[in-house]
Protein backbone atom coordinates (compact mmCIF):
# COMPACT_ATOMS: atom_id res chain seq x y z
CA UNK A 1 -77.43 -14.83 -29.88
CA UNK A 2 -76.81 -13.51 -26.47
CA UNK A 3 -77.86 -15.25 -23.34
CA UNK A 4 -77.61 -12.66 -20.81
CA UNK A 5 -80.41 -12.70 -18.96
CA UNK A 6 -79.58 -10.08 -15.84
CA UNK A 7 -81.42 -7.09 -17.51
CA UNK A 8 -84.46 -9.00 -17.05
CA UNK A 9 -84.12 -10.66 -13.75
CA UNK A 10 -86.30 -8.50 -10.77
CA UNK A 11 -86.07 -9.26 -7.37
CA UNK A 12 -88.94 -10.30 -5.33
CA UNK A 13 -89.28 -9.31 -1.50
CA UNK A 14 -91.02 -12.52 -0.73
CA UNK A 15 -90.43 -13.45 3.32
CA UNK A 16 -89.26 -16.71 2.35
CA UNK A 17 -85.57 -17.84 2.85
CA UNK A 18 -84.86 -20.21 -0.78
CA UNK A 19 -81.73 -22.41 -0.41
CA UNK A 20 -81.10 -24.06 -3.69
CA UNK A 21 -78.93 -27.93 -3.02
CA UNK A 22 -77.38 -28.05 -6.85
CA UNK A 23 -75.79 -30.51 -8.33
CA UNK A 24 -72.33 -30.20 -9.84
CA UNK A 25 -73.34 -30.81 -13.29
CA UNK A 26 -76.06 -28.29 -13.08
CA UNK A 27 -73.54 -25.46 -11.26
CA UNK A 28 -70.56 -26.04 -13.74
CA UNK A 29 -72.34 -26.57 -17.04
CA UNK A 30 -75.68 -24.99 -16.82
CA UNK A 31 -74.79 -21.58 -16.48
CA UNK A 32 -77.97 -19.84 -16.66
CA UNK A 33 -79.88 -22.67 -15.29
CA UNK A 34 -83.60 -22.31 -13.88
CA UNK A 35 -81.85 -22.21 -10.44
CA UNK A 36 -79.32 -19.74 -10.92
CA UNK A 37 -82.01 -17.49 -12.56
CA UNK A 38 -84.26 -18.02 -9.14
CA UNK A 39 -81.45 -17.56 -7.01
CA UNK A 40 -80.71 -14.40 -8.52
CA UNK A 41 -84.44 -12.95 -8.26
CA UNK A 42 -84.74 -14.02 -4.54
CA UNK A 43 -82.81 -11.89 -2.02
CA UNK A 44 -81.38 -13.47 1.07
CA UNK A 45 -81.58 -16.74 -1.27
CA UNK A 46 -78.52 -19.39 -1.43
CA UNK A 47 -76.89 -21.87 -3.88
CA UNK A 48 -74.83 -24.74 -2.55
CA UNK A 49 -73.45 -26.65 -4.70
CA UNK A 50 -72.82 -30.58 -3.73
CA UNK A 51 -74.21 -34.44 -3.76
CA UNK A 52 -74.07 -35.10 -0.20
CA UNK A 53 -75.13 -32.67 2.36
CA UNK A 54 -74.94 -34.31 5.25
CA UNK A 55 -71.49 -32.89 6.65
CA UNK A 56 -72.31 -29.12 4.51
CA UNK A 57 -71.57 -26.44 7.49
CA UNK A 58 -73.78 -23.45 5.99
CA UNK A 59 -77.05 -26.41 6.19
CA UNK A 60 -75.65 -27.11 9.58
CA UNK A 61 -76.38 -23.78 10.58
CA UNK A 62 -79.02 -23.09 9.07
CA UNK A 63 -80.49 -26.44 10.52
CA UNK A 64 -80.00 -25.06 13.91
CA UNK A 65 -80.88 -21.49 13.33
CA UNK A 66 -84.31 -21.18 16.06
CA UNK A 67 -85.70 -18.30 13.58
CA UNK A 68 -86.18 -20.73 10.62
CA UNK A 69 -88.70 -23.14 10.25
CA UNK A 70 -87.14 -25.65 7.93
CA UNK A 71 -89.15 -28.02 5.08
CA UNK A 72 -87.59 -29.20 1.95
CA UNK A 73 -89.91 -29.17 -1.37
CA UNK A 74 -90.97 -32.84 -1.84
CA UNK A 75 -94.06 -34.32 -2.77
CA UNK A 76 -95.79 -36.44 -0.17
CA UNK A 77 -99.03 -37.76 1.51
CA UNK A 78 -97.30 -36.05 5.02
CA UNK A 79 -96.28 -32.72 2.91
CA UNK A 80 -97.51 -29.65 4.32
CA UNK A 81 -99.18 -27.18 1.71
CA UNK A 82 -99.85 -23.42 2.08
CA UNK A 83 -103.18 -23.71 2.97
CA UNK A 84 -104.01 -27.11 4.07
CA UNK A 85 -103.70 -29.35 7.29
CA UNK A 86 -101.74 -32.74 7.43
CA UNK A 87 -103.56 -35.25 8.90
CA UNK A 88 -100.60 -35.66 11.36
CA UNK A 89 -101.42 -31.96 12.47
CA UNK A 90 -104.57 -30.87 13.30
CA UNK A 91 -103.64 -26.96 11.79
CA UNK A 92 -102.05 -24.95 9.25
CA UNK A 93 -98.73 -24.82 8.05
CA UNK A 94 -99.00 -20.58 8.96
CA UNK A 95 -100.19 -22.48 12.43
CA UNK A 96 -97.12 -24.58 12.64
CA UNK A 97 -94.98 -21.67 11.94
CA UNK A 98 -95.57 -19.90 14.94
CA UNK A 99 -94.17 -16.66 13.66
CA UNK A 100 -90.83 -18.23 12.40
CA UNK A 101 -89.09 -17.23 9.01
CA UNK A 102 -89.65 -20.19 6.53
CA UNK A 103 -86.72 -22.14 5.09
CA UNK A 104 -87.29 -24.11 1.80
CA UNK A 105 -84.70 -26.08 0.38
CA UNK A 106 -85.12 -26.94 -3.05
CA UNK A 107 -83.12 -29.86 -5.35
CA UNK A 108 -81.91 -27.92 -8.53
CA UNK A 109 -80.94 -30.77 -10.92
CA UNK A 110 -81.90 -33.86 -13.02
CA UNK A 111 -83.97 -36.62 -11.69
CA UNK A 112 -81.82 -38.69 -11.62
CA UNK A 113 -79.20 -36.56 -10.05
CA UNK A 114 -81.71 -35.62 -7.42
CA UNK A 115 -82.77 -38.85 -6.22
CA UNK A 116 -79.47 -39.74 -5.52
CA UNK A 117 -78.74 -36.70 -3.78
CA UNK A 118 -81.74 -37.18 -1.42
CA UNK A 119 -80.35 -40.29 -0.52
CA UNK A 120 -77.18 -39.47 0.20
CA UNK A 121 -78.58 -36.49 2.87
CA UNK A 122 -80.89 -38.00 5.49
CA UNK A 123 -80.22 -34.59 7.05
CA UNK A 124 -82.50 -33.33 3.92
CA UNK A 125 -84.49 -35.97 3.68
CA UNK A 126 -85.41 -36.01 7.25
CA UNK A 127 -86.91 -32.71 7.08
CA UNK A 128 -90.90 -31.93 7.24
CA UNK A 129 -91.68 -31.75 3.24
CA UNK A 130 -93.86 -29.23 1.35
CA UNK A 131 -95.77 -29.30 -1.67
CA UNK A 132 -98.09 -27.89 -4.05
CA UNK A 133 -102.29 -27.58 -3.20
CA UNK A 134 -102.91 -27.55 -6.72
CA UNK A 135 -101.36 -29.17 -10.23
CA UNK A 136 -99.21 -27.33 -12.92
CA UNK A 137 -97.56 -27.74 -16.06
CA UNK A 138 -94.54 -27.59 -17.15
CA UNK A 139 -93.87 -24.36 -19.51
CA UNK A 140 -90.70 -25.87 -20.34
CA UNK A 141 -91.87 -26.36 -23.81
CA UNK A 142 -88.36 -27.21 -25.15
CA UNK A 143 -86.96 -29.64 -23.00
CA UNK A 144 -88.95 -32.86 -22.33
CA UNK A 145 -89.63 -33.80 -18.78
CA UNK A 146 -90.09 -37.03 -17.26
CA UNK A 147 -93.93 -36.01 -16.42
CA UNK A 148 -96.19 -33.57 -17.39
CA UNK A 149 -96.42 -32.05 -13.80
CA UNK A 150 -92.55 -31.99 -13.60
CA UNK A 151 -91.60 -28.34 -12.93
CA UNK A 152 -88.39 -26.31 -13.35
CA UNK A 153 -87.15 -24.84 -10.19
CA UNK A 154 -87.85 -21.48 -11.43
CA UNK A 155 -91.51 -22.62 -12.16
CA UNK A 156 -91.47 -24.20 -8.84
CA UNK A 157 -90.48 -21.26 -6.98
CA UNK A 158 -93.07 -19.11 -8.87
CA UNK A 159 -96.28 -21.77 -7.76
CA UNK A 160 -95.16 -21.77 -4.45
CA UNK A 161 -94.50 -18.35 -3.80
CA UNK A 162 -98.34 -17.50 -5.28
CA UNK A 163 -99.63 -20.10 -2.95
CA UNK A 164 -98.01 -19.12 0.09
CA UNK A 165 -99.32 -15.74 -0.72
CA UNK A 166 -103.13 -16.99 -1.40
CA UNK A 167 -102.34 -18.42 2.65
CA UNK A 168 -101.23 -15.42 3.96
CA UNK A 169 -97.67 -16.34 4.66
CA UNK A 170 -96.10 -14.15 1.87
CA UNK A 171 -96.60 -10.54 1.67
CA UNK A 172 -98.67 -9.81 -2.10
CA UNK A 173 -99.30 -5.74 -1.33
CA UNK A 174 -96.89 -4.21 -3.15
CA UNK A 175 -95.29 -4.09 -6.59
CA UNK A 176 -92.03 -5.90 -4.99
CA UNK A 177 -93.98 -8.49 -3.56
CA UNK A 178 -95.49 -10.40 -7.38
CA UNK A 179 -93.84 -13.32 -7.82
CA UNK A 180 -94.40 -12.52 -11.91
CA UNK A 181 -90.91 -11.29 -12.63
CA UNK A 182 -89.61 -15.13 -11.77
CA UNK A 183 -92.28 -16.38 -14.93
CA UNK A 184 -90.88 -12.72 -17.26
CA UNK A 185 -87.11 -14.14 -16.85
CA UNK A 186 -88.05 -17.62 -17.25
CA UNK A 187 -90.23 -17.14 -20.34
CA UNK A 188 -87.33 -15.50 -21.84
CA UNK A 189 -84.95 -18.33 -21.48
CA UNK A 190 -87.71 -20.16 -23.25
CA UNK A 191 -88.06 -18.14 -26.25
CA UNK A 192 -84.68 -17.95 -26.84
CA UNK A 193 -83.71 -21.67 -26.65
CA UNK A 194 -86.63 -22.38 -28.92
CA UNK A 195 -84.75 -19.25 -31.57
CA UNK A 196 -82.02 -21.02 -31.24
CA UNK A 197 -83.31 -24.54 -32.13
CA UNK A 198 -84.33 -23.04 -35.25
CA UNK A 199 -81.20 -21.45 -35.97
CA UNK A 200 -79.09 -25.23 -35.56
CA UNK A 201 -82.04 -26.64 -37.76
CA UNK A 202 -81.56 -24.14 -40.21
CA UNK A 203 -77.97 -24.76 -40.11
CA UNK A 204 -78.50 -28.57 -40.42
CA UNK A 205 -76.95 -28.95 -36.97
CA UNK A 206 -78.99 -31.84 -34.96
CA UNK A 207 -81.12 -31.14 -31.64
CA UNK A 208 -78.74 -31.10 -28.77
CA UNK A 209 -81.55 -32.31 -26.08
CA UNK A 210 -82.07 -35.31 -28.82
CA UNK A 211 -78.38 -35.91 -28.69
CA UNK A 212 -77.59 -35.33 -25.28
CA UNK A 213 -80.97 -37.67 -24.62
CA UNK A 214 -79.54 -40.34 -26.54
CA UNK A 215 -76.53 -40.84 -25.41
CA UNK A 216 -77.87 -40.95 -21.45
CA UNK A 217 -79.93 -43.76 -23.44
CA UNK A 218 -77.05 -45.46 -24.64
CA UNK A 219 -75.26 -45.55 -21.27
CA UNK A 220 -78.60 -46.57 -19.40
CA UNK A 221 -78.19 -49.58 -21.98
CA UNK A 222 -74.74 -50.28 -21.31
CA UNK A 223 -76.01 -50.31 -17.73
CA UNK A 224 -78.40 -52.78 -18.00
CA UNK A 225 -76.82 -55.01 -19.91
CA UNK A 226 -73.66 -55.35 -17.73
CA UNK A 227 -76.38 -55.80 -14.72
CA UNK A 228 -77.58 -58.92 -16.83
CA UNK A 229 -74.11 -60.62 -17.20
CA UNK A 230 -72.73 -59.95 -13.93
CA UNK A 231 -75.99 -60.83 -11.76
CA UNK A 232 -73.88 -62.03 -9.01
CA UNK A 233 -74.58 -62.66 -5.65
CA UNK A 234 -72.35 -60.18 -3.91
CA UNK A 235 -71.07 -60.84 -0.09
CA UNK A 236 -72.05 -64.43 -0.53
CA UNK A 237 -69.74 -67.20 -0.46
């Protein structure tokens, strides 16, 4: 089946600059991740790939860049969302702006793989956050996330983008602005992993998200277990 998805990708004249923070294992074996997909459909968009950021040059500069205005997409009681005030700051997030091109960085990989990375980059971390006004679900129908309310990056890009726009801080006039083309490529992806599900079950061939799912369970045991018979009291004498 193919799984070339560039005839169907669009690019969306949005305002915003997107910097997608991937992990390894998402850039070298996910080809045609959620991520990639966004990155592709976003001009002026970037995908670095790493763990730790807090020595990456191109974040440096962007960091530093006056014309941004920087915020990393992270839920959060202090998060800033399109429309609403922080109780820290008495006006919008347009408000806070002050005219300045907004910079989003967004974590493109598994929980897991995110958390850490977020704690290995303080310069990330450190960063105002922003989230969503309102709740979504996932449409990622074939791959189970840890939560309902967990959202692919592509999916995440889309619900922001449409609520930035409802604030007034993304252009929604024209044809190029509709952030619908992100949801088109994404729903695509969709259909065809769920075809090809049906194709290894029809071959007899076992779910490779049930697979891959329990062997991460496996290890996660292995984990556990060697934490219970090596409880040790490090550094003490």
């Amino acid at each position: 089946m193919e799984t070339c998805y560039c005839k169907y990708i669009k690019q969306i004249e949005t305002g915003i600059k997107f910097v997608f923070l991937i992990h390894p294992k998402e850039a070298y074996k996910q080809k045609t991740g959620t991520g990639r997909l966004a990155q592709l459909s976003l001009p002026d968009s970037e995908l670095i790939i790493g763990v730790d950021f807090t020595q990456n040059n191109r974040i440096r500069e962007l960091l530093h860049d006056d014309k941004y205005f920087p915020v990393v997409m992270y839920p959060g009681e202090d998060a800033w969302t399109a429309g609403g005030v922080r109780e820290t700051a008495p006006h919008t997030l347009k408000e806070a702006m002050a005219g300045k091109q907004l910079l989003v960085f967004l974590v493109d990989a598994t929980w897991a793989c995110a958390k850490k990375m977020l704690r290995l980059s303080p310069n990330i971390t450190s960063l105002q956050k922003i989230s969503f006004t309102a709740g979504y679900r996932s449409e990622y129908t074939f791959k189970k996330e840890p939560a309902e309310d967990y959202l692919s990056t592509i999916e995440t890009c889309y619900y922001l983008i449409k609520e930035l726009q409802s604030a007034g801080i993304c252009p929604s006039e024209k044809p190029e602005n509709s952030a619908e083309p992100l949801m088109d490529v994404f729903r695509r992806m969709v259909k065809f992993q769920i075809e090809s599900q049906k194709e290894r079950e029809a071959a007899g061939l076992p779910d490779r998200y049930q697979v891959a799912g329990g062997i991460r369970a496996k290890r996660r045991a292995l984990r556990e277990a060697k934490a219970k018979s090596c409880p040790g009291n490090y550094g003490q004498a």
